[in-house]
PDB file of N, CA and C in Angstrom:
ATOM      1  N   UNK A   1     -10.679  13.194  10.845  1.00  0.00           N
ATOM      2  CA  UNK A   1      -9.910  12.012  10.504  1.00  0.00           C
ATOM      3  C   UNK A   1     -10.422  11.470   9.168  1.00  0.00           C
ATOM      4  N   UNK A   2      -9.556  11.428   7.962  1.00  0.00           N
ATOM      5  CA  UNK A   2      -9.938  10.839   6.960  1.00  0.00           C
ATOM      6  C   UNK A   2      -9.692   9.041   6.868  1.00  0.00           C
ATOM      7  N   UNK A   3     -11.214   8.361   6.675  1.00  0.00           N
ATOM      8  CA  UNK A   3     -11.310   7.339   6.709  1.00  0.00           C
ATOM      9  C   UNK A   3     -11.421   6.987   4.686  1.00  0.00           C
ATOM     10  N   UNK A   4     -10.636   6.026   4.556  1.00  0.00           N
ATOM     11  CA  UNK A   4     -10.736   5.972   3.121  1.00  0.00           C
ATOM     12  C   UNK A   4     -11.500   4.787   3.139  1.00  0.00           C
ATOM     13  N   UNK A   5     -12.340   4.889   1.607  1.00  0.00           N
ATOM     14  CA  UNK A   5     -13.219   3.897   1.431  1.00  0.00           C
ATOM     15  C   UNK A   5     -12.498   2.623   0.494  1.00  0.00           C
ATOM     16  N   UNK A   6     -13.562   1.665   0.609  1.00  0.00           N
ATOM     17  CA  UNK A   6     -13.177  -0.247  -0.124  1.00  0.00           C
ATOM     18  C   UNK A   6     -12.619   0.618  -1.391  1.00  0.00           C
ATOM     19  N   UNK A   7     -13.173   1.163  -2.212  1.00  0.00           N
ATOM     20  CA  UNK A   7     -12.785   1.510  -3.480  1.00  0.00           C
ATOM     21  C   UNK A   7     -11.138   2.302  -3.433  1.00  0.00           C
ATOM     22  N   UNK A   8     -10.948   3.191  -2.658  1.00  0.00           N
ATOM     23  CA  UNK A   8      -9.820   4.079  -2.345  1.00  0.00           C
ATOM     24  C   UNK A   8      -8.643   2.869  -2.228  1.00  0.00           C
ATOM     25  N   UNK A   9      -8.991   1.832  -1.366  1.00  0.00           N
ATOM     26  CA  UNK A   9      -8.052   1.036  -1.035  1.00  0.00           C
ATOM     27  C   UNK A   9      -7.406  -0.118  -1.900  1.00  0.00           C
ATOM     28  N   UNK A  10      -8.763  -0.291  -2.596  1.00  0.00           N
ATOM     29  CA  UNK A  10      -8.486  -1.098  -3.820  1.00  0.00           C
ATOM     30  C   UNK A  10      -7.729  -0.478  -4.684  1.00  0.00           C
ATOM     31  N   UNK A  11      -8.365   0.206  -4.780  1.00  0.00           N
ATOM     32  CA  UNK A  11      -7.447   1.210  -6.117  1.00  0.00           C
ATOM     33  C   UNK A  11      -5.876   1.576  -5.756  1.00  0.00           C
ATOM     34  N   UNK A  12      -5.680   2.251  -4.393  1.00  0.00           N
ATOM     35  CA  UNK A  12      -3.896   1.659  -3.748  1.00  0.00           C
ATOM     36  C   UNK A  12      -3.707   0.554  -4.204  1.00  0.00           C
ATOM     37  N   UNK A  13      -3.816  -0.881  -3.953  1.00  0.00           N
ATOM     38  CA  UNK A  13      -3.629  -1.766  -3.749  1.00  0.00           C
ATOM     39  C   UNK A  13      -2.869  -1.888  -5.403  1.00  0.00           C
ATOM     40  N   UNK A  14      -3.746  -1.565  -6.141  1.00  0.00           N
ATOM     41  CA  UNK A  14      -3.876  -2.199  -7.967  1.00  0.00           C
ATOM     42  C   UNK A  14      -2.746  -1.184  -8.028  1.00  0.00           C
ATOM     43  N   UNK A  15      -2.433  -0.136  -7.677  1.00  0.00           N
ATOM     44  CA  UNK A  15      -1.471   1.075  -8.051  1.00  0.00           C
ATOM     45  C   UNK A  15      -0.445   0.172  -7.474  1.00  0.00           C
ATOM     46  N   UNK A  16      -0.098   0.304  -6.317  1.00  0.00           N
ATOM     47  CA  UNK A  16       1.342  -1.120  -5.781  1.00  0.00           C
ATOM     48  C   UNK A  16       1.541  -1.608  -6.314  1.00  0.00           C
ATOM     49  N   UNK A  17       0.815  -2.588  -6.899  1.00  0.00           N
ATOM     50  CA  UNK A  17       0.877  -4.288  -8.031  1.00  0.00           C
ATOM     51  C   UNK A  17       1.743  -3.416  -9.056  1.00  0.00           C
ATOM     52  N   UNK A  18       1.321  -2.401  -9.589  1.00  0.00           N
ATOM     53  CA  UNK A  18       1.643  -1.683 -11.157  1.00  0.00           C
ATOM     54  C   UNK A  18       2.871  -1.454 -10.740  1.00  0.00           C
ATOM     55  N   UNK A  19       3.490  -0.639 -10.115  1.00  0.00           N
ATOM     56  CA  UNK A  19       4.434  -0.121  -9.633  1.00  0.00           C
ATOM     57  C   UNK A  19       5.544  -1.260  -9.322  1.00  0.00           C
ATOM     58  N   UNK A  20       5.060  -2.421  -8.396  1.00  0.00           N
ATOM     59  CA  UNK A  20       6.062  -3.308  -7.985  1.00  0.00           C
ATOM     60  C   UNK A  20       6.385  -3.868  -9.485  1.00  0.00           C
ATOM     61  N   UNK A  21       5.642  -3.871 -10.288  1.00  0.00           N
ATOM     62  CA  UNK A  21       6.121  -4.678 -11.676  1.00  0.00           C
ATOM     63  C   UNK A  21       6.899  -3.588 -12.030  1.00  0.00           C
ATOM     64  N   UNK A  22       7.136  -3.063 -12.875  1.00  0.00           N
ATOM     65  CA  UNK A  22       8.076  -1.864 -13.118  1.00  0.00           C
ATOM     66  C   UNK A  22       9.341  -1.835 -12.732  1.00  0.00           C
ATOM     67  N   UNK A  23       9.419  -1.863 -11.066  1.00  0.00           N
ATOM     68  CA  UNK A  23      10.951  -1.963 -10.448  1.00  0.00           C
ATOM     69  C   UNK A  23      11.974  -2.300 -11.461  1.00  0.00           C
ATOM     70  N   UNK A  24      12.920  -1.828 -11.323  1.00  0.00           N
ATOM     71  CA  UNK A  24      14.249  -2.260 -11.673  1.00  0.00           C
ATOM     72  C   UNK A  24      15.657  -2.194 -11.037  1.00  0.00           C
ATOM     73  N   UNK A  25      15.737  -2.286 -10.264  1.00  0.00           N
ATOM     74  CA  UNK A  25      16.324  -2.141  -9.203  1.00  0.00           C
ATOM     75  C   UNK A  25      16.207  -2.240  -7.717  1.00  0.00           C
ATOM     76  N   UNK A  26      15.568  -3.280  -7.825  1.00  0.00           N
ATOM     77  CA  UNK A  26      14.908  -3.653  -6.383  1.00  0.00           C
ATOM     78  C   UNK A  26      14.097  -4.855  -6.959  1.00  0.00           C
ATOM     79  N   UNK A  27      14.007  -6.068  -6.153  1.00  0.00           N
ATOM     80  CA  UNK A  27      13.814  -7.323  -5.904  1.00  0.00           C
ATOM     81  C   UNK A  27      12.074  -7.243  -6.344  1.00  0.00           C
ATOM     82  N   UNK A  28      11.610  -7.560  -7.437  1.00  0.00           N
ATOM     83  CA  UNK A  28       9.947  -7.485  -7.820  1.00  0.00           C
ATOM     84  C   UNK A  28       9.322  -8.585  -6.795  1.00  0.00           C
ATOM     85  N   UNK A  29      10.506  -9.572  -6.422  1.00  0.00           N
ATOM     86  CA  UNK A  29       9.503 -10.631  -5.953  1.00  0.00           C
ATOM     87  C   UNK A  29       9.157 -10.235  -4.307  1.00  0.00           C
ATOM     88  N   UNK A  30      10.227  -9.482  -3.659  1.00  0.00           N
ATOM     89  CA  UNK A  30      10.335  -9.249  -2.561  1.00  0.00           C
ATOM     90  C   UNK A  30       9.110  -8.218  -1.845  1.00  0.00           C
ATOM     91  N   UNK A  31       9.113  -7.157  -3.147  1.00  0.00           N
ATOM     92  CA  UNK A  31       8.510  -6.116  -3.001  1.00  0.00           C
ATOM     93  C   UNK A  31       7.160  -6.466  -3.359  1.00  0.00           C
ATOM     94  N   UNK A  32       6.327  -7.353  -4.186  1.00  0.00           N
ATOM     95  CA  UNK A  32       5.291  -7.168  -4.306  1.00  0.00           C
ATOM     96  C   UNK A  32       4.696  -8.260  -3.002  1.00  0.00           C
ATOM     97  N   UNK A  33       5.675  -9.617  -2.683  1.00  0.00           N
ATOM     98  CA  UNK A  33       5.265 -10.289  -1.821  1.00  0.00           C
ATOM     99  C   UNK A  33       4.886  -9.341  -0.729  1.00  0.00           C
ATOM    100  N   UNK A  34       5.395  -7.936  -0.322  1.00  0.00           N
ATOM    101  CA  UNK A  34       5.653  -7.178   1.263  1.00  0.00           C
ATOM    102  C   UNK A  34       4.317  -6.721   0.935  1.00  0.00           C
ATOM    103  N   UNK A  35       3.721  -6.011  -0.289  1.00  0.00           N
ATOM    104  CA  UNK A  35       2.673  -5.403  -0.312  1.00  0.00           C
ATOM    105  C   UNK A  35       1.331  -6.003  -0.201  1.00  0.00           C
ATOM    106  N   UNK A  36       1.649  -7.166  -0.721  1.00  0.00           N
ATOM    107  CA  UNK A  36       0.238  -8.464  -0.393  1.00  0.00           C
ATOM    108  C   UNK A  36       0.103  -8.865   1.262  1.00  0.00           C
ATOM    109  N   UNK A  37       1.745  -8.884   1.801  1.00  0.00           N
ATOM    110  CA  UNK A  37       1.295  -8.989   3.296  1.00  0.00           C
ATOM    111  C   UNK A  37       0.628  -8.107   4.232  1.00  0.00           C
ATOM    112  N   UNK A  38       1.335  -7.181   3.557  1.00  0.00           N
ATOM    113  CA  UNK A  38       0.691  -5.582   4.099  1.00  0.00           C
ATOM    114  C   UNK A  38      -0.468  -5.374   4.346  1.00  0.00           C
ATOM    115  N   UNK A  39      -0.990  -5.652   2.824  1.00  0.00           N
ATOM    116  CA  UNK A  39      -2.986  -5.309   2.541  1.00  0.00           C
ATOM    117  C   UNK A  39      -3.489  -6.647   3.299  1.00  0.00           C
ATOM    118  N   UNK A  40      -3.154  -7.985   3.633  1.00  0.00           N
ATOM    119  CA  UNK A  40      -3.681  -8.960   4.517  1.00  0.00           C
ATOM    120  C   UNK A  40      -3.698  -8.394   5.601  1.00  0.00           C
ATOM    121  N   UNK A  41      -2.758  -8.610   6.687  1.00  0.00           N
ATOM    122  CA  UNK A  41      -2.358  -7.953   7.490  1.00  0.00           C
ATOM    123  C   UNK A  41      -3.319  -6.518   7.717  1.00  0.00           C
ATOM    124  N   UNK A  42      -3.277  -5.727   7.029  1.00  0.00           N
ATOM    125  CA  UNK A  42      -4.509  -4.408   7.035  1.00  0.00           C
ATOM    126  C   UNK A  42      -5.896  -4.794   7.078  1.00  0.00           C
ATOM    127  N   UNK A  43      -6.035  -6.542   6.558  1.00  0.00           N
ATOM    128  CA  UNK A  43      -7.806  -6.200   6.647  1.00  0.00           C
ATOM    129  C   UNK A  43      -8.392  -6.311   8.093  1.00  0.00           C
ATOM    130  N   UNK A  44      -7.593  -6.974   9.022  1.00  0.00           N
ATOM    131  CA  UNK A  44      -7.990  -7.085  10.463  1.00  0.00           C
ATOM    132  C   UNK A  44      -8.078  -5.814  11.165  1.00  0.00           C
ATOM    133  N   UNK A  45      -7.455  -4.511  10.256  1.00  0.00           N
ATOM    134  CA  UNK A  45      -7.374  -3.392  10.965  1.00  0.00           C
ATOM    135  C   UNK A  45      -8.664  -2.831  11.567  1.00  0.00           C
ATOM    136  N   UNK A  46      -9.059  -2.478  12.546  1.00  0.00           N
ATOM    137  CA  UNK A  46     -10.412  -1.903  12.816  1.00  0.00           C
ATOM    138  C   UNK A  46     -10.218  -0.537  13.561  1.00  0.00           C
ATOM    139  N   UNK A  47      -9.311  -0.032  13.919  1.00  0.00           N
ATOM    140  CA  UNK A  47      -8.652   1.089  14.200  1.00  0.00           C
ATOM    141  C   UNK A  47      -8.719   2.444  13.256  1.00  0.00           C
ATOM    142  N   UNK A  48      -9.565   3.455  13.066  1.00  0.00           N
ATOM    143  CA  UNK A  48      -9.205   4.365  12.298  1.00  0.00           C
ATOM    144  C   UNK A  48      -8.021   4.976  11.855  1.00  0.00           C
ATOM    145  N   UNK A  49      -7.784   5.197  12.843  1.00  0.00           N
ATOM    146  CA  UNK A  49      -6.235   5.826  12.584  1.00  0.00           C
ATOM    147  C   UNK A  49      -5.182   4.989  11.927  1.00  0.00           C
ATOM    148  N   UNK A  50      -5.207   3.792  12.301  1.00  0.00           N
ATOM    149  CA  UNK A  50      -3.935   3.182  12.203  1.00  0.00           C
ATOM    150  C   UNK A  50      -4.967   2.461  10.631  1.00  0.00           C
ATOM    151  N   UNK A  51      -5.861   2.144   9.834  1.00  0.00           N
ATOM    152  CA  UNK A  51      -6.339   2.355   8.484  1.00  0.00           C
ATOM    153  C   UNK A  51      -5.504   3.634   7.842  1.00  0.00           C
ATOM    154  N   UNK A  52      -6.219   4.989   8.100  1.00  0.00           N
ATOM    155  CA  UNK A  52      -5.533   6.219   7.531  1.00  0.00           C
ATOM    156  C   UNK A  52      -3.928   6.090   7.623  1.00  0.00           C
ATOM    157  N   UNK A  53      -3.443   5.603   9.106  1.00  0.00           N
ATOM    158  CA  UNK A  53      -1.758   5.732   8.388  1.00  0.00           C
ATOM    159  C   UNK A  53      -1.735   5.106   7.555  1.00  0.00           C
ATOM    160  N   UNK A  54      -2.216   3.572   7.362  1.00  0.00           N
ATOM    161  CA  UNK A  54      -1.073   2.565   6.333  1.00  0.00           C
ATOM    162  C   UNK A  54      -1.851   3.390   5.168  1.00  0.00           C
ATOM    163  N   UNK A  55      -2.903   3.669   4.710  1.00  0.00           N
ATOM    164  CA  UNK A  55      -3.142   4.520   3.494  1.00  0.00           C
ATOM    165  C   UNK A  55      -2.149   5.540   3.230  1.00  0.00           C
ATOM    166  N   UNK A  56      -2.441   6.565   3.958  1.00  0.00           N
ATOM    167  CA  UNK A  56      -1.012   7.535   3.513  1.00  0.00           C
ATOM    168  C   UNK A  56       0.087   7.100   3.518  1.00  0.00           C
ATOM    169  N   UNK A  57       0.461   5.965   4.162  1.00  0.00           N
ATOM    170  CA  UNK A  57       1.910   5.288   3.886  1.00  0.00           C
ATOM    171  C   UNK A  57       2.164   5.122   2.390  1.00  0.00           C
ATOM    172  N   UNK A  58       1.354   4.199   1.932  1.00  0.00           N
ATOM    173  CA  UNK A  58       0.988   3.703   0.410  1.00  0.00           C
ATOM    174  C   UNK A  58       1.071   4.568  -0.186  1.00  0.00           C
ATOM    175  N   UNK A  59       0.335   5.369   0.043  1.00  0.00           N
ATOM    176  CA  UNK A  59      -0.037   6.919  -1.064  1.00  0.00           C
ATOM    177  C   UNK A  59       1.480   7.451  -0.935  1.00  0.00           C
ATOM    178  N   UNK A  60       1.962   7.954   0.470  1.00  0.00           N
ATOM    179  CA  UNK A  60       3.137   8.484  -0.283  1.00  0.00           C
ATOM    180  C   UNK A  60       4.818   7.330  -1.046  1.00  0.00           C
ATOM    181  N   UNK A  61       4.160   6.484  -0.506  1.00  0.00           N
ATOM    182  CA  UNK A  61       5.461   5.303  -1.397  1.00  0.00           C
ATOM    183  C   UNK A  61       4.974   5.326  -2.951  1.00  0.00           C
ATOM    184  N   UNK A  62       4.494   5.374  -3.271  1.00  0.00           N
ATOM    185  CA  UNK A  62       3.395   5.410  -4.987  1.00  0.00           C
ATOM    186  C   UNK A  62       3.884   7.492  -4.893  1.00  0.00           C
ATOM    187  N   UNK A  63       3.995   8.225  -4.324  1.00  0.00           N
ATOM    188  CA  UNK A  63       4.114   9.664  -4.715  1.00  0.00           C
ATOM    189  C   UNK A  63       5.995   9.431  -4.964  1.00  0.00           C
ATOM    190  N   UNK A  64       6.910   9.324  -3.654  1.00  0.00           N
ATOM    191  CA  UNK A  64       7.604   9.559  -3.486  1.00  0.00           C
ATOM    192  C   UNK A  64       8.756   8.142  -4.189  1.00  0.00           C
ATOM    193  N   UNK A  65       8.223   7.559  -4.347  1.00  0.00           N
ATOM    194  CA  UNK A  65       8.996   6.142  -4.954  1.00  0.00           C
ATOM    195  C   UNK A  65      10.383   5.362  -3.451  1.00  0.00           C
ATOM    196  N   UNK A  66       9.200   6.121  -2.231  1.00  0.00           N
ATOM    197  CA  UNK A  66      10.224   5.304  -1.598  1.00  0.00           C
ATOM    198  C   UNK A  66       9.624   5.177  -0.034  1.00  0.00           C
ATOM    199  N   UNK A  67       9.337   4.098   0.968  1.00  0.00           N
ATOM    200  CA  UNK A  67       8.761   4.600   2.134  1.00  0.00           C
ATOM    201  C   UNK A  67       8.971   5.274   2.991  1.00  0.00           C
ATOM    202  N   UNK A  68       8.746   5.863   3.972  1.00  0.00           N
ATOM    203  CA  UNK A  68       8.998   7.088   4.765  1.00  0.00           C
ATOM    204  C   UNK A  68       8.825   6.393   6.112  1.00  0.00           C
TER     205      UNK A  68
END
C-alpha cells in the first residue's frame, strides 16, 4: 500500500491551486473552493487506504484534466 508523504501532498495540493487558476471553462471559484474542502476534509483522514485513494484521485484529475 502506497502511503504518500506531508511533502507529496503538499506538492498535490500547490499543483490543484495552479491548475484551478488556469481553468477556462469551468467555474475557478467553484473549483478551487471544492479542492480546499477536499484537502480539509482529508486532514482528519487516518485510514490508509482511503489517504492513497484521495491522492490518486488528485494525481489522476492533474494527469487526466478531469475526475474519475
Amino acid at each position: 500500500m502506497f502511503q504518500p508523504s506531508k511533502q507529496q501532498i503538499l506538492r498535490l495540493y500547490k499543483h490543484l491551486i495552479r491548475y484551478g487558476n488556469q481553468l477556462q471553462l469551468t467555474d475557478k471559484n467553484y473549483f478551487l473552493g471544492r479542492i480546499r474542502l477536499e484537502f480539509k476534509e482529508g486532514r482528519e483522514l487516518r485510514d490508509p487506504a482511503q489517504i492513497e485513494f484521495n491522492f490518486k484521485r488528485g494525481e489522476t484529475l492533474l494527469r487526466k484534466g478531469r475526475i474519475v
